[in-house]
C-alpha atoms as a PDB file:
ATOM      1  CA  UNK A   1     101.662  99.348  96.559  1.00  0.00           C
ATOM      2  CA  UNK A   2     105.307  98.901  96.833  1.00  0.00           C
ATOM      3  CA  UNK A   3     106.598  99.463 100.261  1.00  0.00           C
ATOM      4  CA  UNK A   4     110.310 101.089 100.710  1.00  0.00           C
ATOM      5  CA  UNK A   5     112.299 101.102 103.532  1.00  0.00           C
ATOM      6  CA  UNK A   6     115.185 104.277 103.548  1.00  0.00           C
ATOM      7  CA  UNK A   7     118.503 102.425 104.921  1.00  0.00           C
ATOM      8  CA  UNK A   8     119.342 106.362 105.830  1.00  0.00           C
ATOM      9  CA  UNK A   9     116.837 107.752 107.763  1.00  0.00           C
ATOM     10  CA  UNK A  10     116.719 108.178 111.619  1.00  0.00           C
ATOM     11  CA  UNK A  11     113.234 106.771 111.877  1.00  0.00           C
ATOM     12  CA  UNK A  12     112.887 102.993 113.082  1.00  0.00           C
ATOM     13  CA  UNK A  13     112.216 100.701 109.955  1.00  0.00           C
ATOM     14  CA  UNK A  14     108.740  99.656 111.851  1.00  0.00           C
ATOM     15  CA  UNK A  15     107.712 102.889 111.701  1.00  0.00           C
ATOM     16  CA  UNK A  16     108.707 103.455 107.956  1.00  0.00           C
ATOM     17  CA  UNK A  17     106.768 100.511 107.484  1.00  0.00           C
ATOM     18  CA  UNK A  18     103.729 101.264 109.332  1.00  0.00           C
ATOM     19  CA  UNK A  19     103.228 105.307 108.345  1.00  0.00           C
ATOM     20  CA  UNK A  20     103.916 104.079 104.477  1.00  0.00           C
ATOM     21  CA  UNK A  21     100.900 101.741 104.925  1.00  0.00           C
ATOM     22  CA  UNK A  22      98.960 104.597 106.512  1.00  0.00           C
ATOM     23  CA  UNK A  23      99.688 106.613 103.839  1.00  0.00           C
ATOM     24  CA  UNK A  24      98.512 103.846 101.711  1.00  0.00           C
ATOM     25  CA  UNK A  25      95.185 103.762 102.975  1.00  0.00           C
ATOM     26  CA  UNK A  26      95.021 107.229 103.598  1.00  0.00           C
ATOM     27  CA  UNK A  27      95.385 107.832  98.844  1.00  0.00           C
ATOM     28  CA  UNK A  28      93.578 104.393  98.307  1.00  0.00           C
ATOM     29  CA  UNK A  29      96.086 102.392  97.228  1.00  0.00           C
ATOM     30  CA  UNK A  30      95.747 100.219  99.905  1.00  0.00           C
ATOM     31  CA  UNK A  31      91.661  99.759 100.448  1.00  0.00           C
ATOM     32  CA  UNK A  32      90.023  97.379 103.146  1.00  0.00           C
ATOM     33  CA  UNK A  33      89.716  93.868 102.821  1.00  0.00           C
ATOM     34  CA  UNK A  34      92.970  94.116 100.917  1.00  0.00           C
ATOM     35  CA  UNK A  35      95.810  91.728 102.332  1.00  0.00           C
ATOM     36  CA  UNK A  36      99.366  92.733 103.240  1.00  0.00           C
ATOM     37  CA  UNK A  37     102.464  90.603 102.288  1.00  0.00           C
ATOM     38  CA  UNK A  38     103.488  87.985 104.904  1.00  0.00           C
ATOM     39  CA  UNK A  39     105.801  88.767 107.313  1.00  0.00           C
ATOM     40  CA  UNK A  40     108.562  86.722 105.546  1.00  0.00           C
ATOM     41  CA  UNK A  41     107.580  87.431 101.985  1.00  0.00           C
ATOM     42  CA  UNK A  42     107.714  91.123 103.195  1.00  0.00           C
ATOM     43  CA  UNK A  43     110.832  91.227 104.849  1.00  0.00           C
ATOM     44  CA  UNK A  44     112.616  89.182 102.332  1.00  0.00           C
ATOM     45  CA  UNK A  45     111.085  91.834  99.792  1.00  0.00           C
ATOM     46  CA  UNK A  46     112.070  94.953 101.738  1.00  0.00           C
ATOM     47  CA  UNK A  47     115.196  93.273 102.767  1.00  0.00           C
ATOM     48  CA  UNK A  48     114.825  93.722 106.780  1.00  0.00           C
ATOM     49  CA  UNK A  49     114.103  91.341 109.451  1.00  0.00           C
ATOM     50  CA  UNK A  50     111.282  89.249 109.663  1.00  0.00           C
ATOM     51  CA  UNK A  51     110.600  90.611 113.246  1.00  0.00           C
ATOM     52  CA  UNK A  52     110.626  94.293 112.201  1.00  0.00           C
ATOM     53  CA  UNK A  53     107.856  93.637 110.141  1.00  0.00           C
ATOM     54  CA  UNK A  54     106.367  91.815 112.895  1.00  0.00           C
ATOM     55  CA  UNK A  55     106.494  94.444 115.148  1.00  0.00           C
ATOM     56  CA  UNK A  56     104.847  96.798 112.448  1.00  0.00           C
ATOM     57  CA  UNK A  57     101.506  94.526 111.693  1.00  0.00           C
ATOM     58  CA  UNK A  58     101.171  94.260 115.430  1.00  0.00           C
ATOM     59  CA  UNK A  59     101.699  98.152 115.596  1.00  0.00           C
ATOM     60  CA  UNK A  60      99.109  98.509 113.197  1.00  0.00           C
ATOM     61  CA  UNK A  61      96.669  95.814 114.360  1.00  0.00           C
ATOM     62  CA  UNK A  62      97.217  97.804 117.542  1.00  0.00           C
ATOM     63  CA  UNK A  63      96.090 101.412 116.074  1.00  0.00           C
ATOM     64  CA  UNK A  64      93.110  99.484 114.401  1.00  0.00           C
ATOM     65  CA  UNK A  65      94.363  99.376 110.647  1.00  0.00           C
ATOM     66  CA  UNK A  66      94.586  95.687 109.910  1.00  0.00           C
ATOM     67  CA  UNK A  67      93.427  92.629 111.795  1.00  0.00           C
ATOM     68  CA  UNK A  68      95.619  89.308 111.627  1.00  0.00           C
ATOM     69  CA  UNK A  69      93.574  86.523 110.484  1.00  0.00           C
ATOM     70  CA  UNK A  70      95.651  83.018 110.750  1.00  0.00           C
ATOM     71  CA  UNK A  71      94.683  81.823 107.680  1.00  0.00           C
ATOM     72  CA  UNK A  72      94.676  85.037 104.970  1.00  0.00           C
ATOM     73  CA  UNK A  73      97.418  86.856 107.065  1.00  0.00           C
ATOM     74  CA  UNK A  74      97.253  90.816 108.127  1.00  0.00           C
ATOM     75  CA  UNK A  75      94.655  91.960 106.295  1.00  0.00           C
ATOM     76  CA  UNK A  76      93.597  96.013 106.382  1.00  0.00           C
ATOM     77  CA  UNK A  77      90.449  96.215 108.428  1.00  0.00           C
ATOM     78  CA  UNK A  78      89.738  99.782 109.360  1.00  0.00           C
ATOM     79  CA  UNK A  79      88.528  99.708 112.990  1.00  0.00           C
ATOM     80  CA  UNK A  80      88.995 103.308 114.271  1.00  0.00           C
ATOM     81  CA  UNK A  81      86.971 105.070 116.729  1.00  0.00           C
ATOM     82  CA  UNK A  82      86.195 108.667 115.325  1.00  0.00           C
ATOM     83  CA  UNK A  83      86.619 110.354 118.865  1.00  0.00           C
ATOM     84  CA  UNK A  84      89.976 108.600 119.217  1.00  0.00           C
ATOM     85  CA  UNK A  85      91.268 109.607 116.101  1.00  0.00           C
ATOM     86  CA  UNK A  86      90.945 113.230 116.648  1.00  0.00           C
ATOM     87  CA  UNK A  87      92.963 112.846 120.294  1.00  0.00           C
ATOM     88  CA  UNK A  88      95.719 111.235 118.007  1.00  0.00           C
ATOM     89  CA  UNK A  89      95.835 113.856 115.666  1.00  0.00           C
ATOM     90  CA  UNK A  90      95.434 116.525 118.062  1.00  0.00           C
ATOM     91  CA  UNK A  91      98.800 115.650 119.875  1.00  0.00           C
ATOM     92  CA  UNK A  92     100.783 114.411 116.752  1.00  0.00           C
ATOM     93  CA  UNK A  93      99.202 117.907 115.148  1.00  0.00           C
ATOM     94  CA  UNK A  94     100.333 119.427 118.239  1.00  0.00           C
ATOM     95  CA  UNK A  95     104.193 119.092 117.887  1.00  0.00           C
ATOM     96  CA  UNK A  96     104.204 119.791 113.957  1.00  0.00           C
ATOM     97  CA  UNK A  97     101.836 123.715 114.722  1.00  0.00           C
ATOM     98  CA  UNK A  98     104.346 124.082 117.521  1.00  0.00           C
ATOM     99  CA  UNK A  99     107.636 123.458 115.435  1.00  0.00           C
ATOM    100  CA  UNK A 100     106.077 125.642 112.542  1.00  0.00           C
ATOM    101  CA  UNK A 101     105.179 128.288 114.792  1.00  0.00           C
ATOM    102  CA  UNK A 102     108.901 128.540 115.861  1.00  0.00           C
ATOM    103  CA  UNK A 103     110.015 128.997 111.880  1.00  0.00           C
ATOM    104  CA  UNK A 104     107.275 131.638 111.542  1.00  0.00           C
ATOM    105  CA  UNK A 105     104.251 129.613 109.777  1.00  0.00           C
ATOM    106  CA  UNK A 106     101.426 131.254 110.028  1.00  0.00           C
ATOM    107  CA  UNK A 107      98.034 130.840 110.529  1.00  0.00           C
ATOM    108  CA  UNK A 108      97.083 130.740 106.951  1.00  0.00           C
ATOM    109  CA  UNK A 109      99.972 128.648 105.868  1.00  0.00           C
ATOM    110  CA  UNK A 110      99.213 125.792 108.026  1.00  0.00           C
ATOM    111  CA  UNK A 111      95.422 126.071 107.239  1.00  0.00           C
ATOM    112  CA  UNK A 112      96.323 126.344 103.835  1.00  0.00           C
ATOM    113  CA  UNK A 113      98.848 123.265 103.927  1.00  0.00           C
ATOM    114  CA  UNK A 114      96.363 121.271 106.290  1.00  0.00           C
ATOM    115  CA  UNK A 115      93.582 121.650 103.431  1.00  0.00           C
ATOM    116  CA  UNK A 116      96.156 120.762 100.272  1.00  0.00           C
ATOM    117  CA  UNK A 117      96.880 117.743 102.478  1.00  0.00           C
ATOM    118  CA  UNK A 118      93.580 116.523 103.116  1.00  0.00           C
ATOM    119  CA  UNK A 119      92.229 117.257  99.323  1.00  0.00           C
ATOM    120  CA  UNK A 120      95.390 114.594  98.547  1.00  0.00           C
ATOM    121  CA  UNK A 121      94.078 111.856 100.764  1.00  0.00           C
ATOM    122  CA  UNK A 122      90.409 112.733 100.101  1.00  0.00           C
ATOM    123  CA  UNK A 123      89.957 112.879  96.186  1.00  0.00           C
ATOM    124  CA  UNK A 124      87.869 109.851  95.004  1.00  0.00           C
ATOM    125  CA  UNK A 125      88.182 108.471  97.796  1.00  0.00           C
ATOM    126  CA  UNK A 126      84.499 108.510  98.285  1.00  0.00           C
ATOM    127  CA  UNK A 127      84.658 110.102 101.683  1.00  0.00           C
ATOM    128  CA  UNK A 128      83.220 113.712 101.983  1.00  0.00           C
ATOM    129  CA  UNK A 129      84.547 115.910 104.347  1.00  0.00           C
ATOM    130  CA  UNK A 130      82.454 117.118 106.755  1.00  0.00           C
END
């Protein structure tokens, strides 16, 4: 997976970093057990500073996506408690309904975009939606 950082965008480099890994995982082209640069091969790759991507593994180690292991590095290790994840999404989720609902999305269009989303992340990915 190749891993790009936008120079132009408001959003923190960290965070680039971490939601394009997400994403990653999310389409399979990232799978568990698989390892992630190191920090300096990374950085140097990307071209940003060793401690951004720092503070991204340790974001994601945080949220339960990859553990650091001193010898193979951060390695994606999927670690999420179901109940937990559905509190995250319900207040990230939260936001995004609430800005759609102000440009006059309806009900159908965000089920409908919702379920176009999830077929993305979900096809052959093994997991069946329940």
């Amino acid at each position: 997976m190749i891993l790009k950082i936008d120079f132009n965008s408001d959003e923190a480099f960290y965070l680039q970093l971490c939601n394009q890994i997400i994403l990653g995982i999310a389409t399979e082209a990232i799978c568990e057990g698989d390892v992630l640069p190191s920090v300096r091969a990374l950085a140097d790759q990307i071209g940003i500073n060793m401690h951004t991507v720092n503070k991204a593994y340790s974001m994601l180690r945080q949220e339960g996506f990859v553990k650091l292991d001193r010898r193979r590095g951060a390695v994606i290790a999927l670690d999420i408690d179901k109940l937990q994840a559905i509190q995250e999404m319900r207040q990230n989720l939260s936001v995004v309904l609430a800005r759609g609902i102000c440009r006059n999305v309806s009900r159908n269009e965000a089920h409908q975009l919702v379920d176009e989303i999830y077929d993305l992340f979900s096809k052959g990915s093994g997991r069946r939606p329940e």
